[in-house]
N, C-alpha and C. Protein backbone atom coordinates (compact mmCIF):
# COMPACT_ATOMS: atom_id res chain seq x y z
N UNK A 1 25.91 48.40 -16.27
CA UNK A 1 25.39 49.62 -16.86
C UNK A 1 26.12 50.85 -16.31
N UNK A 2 26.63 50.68 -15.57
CA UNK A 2 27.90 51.75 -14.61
C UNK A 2 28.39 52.70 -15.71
N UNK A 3 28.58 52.05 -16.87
CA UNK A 3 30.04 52.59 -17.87
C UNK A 3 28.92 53.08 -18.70
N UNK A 4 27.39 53.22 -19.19
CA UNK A 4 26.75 53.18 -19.86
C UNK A 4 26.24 55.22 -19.69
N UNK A 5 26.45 56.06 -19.90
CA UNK A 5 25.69 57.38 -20.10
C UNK A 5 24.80 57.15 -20.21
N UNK A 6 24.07 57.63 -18.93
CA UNK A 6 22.54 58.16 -18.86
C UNK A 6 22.01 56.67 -18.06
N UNK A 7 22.40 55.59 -17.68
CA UNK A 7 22.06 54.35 -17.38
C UNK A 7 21.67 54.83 -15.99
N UNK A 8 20.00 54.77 -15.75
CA UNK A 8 19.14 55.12 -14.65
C UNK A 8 18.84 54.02 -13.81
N UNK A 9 18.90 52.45 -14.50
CA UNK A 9 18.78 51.32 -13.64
C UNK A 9 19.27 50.33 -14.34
N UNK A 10 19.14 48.91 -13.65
CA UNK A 10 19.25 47.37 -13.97
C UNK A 10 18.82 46.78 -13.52
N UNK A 11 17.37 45.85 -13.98
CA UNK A 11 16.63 45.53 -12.84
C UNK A 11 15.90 44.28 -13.92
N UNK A 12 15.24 43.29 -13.29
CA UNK A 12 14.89 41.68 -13.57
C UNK A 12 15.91 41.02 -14.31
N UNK A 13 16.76 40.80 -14.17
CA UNK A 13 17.85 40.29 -14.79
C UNK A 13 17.84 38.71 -15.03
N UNK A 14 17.41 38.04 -16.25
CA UNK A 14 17.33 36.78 -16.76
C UNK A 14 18.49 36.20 -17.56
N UNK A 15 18.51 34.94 -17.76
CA UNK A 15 19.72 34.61 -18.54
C UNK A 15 19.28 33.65 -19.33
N UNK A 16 20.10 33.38 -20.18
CA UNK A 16 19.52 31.89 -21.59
C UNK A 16 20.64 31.49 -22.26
N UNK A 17 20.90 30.45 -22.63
CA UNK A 17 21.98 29.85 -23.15
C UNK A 17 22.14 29.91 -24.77
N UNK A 18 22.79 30.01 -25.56
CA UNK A 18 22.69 29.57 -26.94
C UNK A 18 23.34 28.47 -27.62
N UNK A 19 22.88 27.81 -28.66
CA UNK A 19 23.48 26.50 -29.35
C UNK A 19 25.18 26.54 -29.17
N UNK A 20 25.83 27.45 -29.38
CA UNK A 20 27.46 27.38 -28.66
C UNK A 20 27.49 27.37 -27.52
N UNK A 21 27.08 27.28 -26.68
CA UNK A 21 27.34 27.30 -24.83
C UNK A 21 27.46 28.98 -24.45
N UNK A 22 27.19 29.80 -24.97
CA UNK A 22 27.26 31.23 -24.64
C UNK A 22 26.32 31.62 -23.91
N UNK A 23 26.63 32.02 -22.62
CA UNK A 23 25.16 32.76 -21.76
C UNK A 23 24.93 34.43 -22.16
N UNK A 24 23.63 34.69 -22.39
CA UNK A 24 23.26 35.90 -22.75
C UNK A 24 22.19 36.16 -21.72
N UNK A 25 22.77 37.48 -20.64
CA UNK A 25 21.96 38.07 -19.77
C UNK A 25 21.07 39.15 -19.91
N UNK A 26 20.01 39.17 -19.61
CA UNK A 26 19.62 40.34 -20.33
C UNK A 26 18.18 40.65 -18.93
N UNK A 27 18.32 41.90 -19.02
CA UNK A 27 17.86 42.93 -18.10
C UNK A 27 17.25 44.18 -18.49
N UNK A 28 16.27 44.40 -17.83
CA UNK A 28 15.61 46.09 -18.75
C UNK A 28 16.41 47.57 -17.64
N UNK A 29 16.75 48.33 -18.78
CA UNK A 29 16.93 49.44 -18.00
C UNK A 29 16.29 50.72 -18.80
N UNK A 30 16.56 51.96 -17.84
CA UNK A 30 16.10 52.85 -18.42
C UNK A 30 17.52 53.70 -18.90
N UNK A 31 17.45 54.21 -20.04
CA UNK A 31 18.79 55.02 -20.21
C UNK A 31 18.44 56.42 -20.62
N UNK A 32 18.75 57.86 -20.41
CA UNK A 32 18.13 58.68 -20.47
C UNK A 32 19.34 59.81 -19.87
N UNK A 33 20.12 60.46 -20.89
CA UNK A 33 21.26 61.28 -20.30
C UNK A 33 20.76 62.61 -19.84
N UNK A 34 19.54 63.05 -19.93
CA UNK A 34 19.20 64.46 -19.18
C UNK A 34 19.37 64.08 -17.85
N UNK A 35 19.86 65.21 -17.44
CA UNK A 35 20.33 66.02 -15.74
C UNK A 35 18.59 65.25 -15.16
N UNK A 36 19.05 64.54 -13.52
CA UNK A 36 18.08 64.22 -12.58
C UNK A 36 16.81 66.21 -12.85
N UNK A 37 17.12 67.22 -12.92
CA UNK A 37 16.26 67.82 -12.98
C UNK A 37 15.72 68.69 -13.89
N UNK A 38 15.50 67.64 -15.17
CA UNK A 38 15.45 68.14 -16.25
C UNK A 38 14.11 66.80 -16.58
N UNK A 39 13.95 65.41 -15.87
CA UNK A 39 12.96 64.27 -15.78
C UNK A 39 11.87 64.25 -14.95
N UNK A 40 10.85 64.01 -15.16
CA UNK A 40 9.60 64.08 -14.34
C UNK A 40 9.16 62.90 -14.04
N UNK A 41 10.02 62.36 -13.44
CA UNK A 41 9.87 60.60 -13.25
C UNK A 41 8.10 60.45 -12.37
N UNK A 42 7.50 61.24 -11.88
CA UNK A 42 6.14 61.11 -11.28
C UNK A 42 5.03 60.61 -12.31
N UNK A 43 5.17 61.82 -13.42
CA UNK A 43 4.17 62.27 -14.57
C UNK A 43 4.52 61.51 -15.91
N UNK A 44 6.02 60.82 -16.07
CA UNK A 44 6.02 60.70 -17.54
C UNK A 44 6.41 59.21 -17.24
N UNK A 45 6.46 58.22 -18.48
CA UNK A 45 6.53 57.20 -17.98
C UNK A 45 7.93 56.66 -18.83
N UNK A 46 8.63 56.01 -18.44
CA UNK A 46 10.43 56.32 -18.55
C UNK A 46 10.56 54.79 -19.20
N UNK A 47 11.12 54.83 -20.16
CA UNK A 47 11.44 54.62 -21.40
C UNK A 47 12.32 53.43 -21.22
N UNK A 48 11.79 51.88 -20.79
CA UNK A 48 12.50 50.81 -20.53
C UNK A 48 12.66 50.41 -21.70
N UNK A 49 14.40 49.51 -21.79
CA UNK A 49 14.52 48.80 -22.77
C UNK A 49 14.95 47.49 -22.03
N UNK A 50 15.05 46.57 -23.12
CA UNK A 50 16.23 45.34 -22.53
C UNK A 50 17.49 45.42 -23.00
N UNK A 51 18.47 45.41 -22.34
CA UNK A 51 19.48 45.08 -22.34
C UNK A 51 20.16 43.66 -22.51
N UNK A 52 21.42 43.86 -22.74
CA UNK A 52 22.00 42.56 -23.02
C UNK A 52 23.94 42.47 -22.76
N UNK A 53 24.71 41.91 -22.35
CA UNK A 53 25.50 40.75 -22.48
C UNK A 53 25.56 39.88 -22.65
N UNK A 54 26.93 39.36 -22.96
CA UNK A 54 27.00 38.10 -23.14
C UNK A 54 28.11 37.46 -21.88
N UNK A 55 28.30 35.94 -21.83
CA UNK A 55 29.73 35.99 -20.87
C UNK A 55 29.84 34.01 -21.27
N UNK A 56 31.05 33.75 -21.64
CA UNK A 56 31.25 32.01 -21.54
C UNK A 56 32.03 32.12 -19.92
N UNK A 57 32.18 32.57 -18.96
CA UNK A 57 32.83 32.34 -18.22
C UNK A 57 32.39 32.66 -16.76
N UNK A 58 31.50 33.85 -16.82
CA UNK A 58 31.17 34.69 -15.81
C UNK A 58 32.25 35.49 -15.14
N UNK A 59 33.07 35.92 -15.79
CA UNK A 59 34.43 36.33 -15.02
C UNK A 59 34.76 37.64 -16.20
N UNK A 60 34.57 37.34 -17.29
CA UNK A 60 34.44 38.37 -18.10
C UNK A 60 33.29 38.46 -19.20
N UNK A 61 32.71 39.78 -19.13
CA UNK A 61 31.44 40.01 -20.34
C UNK A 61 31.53 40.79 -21.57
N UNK A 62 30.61 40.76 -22.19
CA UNK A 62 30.64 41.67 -23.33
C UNK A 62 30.69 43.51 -22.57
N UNK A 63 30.64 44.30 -23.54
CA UNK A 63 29.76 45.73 -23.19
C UNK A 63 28.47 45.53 -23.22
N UNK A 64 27.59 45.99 -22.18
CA UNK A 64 26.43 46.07 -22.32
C UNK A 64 25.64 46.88 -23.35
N UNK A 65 24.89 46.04 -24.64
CA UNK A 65 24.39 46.29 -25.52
C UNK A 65 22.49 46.29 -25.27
N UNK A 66 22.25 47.47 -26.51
CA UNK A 66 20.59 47.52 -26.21
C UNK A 66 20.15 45.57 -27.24
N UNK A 67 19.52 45.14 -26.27
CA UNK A 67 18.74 43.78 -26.89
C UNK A 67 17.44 44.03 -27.65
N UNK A 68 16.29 44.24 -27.37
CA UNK A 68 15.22 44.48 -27.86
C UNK A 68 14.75 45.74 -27.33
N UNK A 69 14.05 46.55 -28.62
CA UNK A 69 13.28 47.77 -28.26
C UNK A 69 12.62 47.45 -29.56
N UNK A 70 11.05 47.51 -29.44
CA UNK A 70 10.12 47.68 -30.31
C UNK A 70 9.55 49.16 -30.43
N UNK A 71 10.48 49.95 -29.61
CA UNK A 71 9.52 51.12 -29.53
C UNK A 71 9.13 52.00 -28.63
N UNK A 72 8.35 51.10 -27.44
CA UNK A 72 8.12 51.50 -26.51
C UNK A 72 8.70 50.85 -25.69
N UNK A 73 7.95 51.33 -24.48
CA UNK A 73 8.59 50.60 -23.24
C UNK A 73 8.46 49.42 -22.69
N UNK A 74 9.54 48.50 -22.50
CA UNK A 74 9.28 47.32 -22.25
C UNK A 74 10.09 46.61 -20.97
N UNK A 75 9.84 45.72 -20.01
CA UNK A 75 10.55 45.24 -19.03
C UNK A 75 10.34 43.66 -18.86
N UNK A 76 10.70 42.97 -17.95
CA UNK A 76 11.00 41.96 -17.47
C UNK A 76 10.78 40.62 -18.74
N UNK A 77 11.65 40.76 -19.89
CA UNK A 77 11.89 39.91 -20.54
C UNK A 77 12.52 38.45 -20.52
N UNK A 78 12.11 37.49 -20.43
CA UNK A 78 12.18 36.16 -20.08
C UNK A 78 12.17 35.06 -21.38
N UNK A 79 13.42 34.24 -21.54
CA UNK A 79 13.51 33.94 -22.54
C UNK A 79 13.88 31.96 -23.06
N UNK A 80 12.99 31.46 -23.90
CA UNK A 80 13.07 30.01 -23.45
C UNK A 80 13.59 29.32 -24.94
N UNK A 81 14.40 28.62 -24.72
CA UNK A 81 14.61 27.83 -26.02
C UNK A 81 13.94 26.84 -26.49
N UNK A 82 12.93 26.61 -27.80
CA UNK A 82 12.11 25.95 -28.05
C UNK A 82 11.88 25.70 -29.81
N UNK A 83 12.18 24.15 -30.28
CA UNK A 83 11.79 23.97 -30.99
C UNK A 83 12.65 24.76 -32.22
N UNK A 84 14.20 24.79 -32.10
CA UNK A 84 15.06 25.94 -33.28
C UNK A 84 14.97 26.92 -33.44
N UNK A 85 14.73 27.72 -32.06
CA UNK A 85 14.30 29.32 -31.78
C UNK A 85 14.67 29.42 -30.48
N UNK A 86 14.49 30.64 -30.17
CA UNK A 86 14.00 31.14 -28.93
C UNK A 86 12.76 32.26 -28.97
N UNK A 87 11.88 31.72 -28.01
CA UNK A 87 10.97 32.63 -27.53
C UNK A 87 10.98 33.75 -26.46
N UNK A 88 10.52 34.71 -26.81
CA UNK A 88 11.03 35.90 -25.29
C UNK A 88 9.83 36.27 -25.18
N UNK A 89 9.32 35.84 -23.80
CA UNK A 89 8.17 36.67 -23.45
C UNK A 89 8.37 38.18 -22.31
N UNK A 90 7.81 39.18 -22.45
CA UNK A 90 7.66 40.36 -22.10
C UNK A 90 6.58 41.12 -21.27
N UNK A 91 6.78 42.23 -20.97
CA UNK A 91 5.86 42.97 -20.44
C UNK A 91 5.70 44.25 -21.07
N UNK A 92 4.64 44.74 -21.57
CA UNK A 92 4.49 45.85 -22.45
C UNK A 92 4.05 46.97 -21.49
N UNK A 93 5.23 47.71 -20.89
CA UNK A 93 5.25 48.74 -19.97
C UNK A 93 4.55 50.14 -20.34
N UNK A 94 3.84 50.21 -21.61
CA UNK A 94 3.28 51.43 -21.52
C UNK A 94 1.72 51.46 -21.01
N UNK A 95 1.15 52.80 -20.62
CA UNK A 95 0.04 52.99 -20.05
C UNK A 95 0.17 53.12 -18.18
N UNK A 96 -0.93 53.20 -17.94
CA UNK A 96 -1.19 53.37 -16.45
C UNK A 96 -1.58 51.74 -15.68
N UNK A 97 -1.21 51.85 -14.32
CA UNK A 97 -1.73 50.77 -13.51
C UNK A 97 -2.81 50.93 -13.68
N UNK A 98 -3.44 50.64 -14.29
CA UNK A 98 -5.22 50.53 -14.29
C UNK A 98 -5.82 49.44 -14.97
N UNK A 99 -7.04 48.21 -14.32
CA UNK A 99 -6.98 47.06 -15.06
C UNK A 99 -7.96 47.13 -16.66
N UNK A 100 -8.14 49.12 -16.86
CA UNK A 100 -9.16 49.26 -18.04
C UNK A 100 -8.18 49.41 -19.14
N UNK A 101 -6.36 49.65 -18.57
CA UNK A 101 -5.35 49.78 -19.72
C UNK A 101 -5.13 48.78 -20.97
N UNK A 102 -5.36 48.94 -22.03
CA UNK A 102 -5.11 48.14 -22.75
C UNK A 102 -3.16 47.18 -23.03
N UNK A 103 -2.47 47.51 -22.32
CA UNK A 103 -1.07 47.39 -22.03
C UNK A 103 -1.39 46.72 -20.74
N UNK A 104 0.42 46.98 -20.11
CA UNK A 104 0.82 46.29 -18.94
C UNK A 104 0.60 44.49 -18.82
N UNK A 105 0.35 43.95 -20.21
CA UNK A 105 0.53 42.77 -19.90
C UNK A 105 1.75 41.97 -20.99
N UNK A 106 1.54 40.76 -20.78
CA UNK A 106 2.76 40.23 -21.95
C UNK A 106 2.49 39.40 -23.03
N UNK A 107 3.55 39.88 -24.10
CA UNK A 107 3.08 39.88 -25.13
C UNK A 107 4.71 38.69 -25.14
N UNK A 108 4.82 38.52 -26.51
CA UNK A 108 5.54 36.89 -26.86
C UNK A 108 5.91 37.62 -28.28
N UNK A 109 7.28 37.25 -28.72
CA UNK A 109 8.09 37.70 -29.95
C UNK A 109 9.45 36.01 -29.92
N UNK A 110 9.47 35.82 -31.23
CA UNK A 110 10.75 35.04 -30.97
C UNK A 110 11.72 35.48 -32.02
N UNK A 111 13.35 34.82 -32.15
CA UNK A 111 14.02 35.24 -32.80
C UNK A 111 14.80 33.68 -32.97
N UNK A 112 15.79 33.35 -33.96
CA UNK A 112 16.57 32.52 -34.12
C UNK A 112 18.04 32.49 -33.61
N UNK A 113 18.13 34.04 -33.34
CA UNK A 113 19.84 33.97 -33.50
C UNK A 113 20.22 35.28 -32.66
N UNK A 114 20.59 35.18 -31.03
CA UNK A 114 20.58 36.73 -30.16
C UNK A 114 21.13 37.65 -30.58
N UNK A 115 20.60 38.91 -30.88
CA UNK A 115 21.30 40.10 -31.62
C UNK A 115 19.94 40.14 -32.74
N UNK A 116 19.76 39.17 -33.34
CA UNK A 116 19.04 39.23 -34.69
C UNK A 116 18.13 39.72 -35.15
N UNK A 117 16.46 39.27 -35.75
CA UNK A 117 15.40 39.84 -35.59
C UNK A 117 14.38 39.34 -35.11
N UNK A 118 13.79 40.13 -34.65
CA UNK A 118 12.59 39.86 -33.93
C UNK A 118 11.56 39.38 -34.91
N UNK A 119 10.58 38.59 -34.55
CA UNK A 119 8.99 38.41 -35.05
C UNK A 119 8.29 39.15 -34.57
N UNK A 120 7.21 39.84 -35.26
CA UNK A 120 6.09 40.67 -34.82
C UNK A 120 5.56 40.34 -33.24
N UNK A 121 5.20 41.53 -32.53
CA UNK A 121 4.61 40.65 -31.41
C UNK A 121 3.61 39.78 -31.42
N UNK A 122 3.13 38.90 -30.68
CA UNK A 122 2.25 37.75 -30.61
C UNK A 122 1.84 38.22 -28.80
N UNK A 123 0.47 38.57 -28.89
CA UNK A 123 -0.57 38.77 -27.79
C UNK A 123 -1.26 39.87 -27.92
N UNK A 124 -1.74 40.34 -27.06
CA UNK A 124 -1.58 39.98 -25.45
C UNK A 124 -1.77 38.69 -25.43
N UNK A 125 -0.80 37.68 -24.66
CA UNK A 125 -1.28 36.52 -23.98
C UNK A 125 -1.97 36.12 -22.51
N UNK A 126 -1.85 38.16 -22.16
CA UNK A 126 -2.03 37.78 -20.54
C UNK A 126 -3.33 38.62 -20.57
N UNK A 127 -3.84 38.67 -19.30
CA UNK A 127 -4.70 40.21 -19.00
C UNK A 127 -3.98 41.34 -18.40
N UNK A 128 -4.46 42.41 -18.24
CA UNK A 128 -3.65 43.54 -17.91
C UNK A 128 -3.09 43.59 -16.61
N UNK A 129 -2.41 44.30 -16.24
CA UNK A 129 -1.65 44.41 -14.75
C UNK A 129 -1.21 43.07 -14.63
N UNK A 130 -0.28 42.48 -14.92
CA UNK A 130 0.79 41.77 -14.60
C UNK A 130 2.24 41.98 -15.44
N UNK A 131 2.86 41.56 -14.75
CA UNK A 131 5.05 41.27 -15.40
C UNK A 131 5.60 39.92 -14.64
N UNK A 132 6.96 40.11 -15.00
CA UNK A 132 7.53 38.75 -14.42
C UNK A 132 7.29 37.72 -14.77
N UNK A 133 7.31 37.87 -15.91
CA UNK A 133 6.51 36.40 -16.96
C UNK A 133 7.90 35.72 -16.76
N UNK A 134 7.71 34.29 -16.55
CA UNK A 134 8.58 33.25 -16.93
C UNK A 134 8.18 31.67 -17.57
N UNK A 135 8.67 31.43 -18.89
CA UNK A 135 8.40 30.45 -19.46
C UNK A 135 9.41 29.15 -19.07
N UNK A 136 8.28 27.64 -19.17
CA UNK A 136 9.03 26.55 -18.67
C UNK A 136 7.74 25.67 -19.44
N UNK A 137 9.24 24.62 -19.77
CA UNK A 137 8.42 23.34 -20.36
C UNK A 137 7.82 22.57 -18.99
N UNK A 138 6.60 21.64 -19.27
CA UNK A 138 6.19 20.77 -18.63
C UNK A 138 5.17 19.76 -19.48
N UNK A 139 5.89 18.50 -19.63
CA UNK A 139 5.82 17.19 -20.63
C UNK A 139 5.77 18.09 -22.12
N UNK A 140 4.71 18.06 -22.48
CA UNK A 140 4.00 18.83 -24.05
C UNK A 140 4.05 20.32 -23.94
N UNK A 141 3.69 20.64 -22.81
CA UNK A 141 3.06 22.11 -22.58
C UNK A 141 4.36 22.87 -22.80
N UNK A 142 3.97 23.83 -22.91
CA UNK A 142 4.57 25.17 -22.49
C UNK A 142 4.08 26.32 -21.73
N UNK A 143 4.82 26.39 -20.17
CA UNK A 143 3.94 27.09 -19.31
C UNK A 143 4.08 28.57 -19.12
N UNK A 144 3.78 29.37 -18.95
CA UNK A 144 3.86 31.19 -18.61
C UNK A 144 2.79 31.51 -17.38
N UNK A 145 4.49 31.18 -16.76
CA UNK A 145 3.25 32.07 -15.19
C UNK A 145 4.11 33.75 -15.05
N UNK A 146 2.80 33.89 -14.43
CA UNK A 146 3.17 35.94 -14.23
C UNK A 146 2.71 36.30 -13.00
N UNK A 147 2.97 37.15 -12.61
CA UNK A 147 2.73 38.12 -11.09
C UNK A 147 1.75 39.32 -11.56
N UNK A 148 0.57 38.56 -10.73
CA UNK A 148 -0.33 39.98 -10.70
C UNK A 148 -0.23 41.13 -10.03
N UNK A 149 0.49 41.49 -9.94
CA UNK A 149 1.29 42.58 -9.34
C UNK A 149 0.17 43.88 -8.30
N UNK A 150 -0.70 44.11 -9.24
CA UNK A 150 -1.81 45.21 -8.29
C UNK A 150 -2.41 44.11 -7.57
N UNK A 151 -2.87 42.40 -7.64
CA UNK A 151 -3.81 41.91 -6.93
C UNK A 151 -2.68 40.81 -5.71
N UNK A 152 -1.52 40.57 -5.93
CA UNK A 152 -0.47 40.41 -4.69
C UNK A 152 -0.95 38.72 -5.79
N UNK A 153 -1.02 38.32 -6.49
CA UNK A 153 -0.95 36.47 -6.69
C UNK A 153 -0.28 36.10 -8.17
N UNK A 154 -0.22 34.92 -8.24
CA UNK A 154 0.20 35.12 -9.70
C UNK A 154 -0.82 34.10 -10.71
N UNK A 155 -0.75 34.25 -11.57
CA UNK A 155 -1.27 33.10 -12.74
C UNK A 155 -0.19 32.26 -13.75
N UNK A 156 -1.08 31.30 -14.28
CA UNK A 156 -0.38 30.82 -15.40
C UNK A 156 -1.13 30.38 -16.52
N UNK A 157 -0.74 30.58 -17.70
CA UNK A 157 -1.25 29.61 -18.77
C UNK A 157 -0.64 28.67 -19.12
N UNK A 158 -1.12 27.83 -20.06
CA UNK A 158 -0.25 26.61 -20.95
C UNK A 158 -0.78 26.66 -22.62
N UNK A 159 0.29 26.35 -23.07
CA UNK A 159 0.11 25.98 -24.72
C UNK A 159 0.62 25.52 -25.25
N UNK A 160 0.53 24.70 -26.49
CA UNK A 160 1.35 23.21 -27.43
C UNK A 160 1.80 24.43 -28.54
N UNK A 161 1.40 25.77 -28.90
CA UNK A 161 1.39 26.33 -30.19
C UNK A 161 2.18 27.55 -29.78
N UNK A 162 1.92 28.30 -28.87
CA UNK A 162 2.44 29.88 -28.70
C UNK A 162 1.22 30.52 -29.35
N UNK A 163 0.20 29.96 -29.51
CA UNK A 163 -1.26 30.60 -29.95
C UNK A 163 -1.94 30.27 -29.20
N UNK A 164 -2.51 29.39 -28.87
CA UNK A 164 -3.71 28.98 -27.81
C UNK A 164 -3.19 28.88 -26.64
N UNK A 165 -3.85 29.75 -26.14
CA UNK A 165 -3.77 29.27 -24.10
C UNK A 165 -4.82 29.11 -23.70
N UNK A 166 -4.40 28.46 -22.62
CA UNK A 166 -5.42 27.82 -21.70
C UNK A 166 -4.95 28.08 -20.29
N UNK A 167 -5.75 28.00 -19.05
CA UNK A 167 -5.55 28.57 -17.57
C UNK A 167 -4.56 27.02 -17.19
N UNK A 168 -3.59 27.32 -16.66
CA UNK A 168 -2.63 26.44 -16.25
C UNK A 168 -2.50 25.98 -14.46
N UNK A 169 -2.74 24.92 -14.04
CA UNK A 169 -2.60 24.54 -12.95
C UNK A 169 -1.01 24.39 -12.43
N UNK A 170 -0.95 25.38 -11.33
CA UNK A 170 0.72 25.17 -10.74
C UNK A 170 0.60 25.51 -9.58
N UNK A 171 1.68 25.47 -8.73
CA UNK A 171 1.35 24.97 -7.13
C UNK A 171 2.87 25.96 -7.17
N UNK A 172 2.69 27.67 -6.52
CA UNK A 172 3.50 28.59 -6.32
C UNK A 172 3.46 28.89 -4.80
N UNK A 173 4.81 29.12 -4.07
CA UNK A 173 5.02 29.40 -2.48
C UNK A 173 4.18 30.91 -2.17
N UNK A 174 3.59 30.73 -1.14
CA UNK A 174 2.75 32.17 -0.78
C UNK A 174 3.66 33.11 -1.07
N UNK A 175 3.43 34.21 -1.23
CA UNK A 175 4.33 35.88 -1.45
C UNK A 175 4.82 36.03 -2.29
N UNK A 176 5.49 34.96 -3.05
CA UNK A 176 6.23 34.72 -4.48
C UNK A 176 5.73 35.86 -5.12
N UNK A 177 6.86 36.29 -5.52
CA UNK A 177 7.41 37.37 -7.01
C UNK A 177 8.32 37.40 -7.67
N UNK A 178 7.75 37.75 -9.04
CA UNK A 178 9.29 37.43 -10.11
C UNK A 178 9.84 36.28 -9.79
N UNK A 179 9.01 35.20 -10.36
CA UNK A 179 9.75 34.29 -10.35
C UNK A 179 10.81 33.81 -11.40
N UNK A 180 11.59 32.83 -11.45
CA UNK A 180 12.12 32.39 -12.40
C UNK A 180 12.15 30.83 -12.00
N UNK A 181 12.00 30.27 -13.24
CA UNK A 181 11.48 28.44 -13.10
C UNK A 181 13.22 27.74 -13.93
N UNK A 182 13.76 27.29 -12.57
CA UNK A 182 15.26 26.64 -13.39
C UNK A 182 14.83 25.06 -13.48
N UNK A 183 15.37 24.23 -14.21
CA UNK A 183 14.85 22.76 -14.36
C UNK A 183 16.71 22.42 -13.65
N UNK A 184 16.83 21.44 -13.07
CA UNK A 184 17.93 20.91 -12.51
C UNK A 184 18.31 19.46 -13.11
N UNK A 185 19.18 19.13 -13.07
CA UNK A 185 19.84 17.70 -13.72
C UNK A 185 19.45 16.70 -12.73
């Protein structure tokens, strides 16, 4: 985001593969070319998107392109291949830390083809005050654990549909945050 005007950060940075072997990284930042004192970073709440590259090599990437913006503000996007899609689950960054906000939790959109279009959102799937959603198969299921971020623990659900959840049993290392779940060969 170095080369990017107005690029204020780069931060949860996930990756996902596509049907050609292409890795697509993608990360939320804030981009915003007004002068440091012209922003009220205390009072206003700053305008995350996700970002995106691509790279077959890791040695050279695309330009960093905007990936998803619905609008508002959004962060720690996490993304799973399932079933002739991909699913991206999210965190819907608008509103206040407060657990009466109707936001701050994650919501679920998929697409067929990176760059392409989105599906309407699908949730809330979570309760409020959490991010760091990361999705992983286990046998049938499909799992989404998240970081409760104001209460220091995390949760998870499970579901066969991307509609029904249910409270998910998983066994996470004390302190854990932002996780990400890799499956190994």
């Amino acid at each position: 985001m170095a080369e990017v005007p107005g690029a204020l950060n780069a931060w949860a940075p996930e990756m996902f593969v596509d049907d050609g072997g292409v890795c697509h990284l993608i990360w939320s930042s804030v981009v915003d070319p007004r002068p440091d004192d012209e922003r009220d970073w205390h009072h206003t709440a700053q305008e995350q998107r996700i970002w995106h590259a691509r790279t077959e090599d890791f040695e050279t990437f695309s330009e960093p392109a905007l990936f998803f913006d619905p609008g508002h503000p959004v962060i720690d996007a996490t993304v799973l291949r399932d079933d002739g899609r991909f699913v991206m689950a999210y965190k819907d960054e608008r509103g206040d830390n407060d657990p009466a906000t109707p936001h701050k939790n994650i919501l679920l959109t998929t697409f067929t083809e990176p760059g392409g279009r989105f599906t309407p959102p699908i949730g809330p799937v979570t309760p409020p005050l959490v991010e760091g959603p990361s999705l992983f198969r286990r046998g049938e299921e499909r799992v989404l654990i998240f970081d409760h971020y104001a209460e220091g623990g995390y949760g998870a659900l499970a579901t066969r549909d991307f509609v029904s959840w249910e409270p998910a049993a998983v066994s996470l290392p004390a302190g854990m945050r932002h996780a990400s779940v890799v499956e190994l060969p």
